[in-house]
Protein backbone atom coordinates (compact mmCIF):
# COMPACT_ATOMS: atom_id res chain seq x y z
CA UNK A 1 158.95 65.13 144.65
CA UNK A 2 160.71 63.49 147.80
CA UNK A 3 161.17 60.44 146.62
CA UNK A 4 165.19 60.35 145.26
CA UNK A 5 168.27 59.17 146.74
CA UNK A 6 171.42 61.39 148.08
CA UNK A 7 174.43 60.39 146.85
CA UNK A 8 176.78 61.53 149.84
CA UNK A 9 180.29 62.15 148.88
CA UNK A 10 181.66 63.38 152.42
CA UNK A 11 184.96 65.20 151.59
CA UNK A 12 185.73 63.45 148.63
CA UNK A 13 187.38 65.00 145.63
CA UNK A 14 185.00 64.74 142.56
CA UNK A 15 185.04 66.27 139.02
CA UNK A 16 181.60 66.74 137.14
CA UNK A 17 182.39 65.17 133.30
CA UNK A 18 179.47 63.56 130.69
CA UNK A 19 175.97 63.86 130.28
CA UNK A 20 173.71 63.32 133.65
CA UNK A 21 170.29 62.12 132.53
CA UNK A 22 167.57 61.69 135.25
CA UNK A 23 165.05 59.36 134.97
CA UNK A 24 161.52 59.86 136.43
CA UNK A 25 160.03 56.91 134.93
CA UNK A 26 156.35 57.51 133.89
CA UNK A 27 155.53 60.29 136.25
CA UNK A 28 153.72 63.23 135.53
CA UNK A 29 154.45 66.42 137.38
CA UNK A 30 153.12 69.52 137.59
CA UNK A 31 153.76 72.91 136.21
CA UNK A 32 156.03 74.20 138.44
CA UNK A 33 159.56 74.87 139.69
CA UNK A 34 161.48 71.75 141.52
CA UNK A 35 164.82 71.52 143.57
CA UNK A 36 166.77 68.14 144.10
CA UNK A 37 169.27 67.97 146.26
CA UNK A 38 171.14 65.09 144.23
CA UNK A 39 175.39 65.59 145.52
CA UNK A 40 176.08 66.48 148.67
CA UNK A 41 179.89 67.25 149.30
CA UNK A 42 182.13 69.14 151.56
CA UNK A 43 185.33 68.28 149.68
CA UNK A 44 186.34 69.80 146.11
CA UNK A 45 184.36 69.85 143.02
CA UNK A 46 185.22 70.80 139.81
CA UNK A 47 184.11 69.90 136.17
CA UNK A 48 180.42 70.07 134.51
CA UNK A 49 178.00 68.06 132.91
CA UNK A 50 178.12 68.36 129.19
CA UNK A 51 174.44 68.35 128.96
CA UNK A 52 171.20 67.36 131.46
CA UNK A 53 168.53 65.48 130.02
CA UNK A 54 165.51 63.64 131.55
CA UNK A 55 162.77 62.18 131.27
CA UNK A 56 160.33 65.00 131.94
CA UNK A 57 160.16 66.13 128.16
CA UNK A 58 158.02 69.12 128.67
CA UNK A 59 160.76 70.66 131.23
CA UNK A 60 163.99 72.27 131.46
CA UNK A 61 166.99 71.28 133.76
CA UNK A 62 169.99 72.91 135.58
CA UNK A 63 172.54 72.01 137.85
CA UNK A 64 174.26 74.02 140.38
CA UNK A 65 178.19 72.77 140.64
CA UNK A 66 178.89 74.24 143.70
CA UNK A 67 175.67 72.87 145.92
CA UNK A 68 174.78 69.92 143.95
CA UNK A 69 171.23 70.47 143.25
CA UNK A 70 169.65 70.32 140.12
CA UNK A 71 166.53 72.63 139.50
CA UNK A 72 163.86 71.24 137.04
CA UNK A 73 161.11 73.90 136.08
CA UNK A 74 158.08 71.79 134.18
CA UNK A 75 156.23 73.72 131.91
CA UNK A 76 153.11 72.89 130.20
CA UNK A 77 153.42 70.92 126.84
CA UNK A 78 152.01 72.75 123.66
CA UNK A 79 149.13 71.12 123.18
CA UNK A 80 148.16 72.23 126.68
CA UNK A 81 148.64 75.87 125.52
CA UNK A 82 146.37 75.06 122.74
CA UNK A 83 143.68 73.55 124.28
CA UNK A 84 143.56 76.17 126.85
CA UNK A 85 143.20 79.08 123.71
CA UNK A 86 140.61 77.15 122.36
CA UNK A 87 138.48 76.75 126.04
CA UNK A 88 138.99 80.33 126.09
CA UNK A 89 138.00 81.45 122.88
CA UNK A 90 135.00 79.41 123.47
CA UNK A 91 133.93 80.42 126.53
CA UNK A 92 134.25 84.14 124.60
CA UNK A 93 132.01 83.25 121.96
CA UNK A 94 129.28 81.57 124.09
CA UNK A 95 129.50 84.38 126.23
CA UNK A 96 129.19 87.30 123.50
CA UNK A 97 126.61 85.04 121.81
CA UNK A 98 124.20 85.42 125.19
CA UNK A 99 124.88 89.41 125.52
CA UNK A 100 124.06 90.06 122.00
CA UNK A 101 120.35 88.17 122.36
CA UNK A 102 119.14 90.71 124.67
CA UNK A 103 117.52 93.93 123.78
């Protein structure tokens, strides 16, 4: 994902306060760990967010104070987790089916 804006706050002051949702729109990423360099400032920072929410529902979010960048690791959704059981309990049973045929 490279496609996000840096807010620059070049030696300003600023105190992290609220909620900071992030909104991907109707994206879908992959499972995986991501980094987004979101603040970058050279001046004091202090504060936190009271909670990070986005968009993403099947993933987790965390932001660093001190470098400004939020991690987002996207996991797979439980369904997938399901459906990937079930593939593999199939693919099991078809293949125990075939061994126990042969003499």
């Amino acid at each position: 994902m490279t496609n996000y804006g840096i807010l620059d706050l070049a030696g300003v002051a600023i105190t992290y306060a609220g909620s900071l949702y992030l909104d991907f729109g109707s994206t879908t990423w992959s499972e995986g760990t991501y980094t987004l360099d979101l603040f970058q400032n050279e001046g004091t920072v202090g504060g936190s967010f009271t909670s990070i929410t986005g968009s993403l529902t099947s993933a987790t979010y965390d932001f660093d104070i001190a470098t400004g960048i939020v991690t987002v690791v996207v996991v797979p959704e439980p369904t997938t987790y399901a459906l990937m059981v079930l593939a593999g309990m199939t693919m099991f049973y078809l293949g125990r089916d075939k061994n126990s045929s042969r003499v």
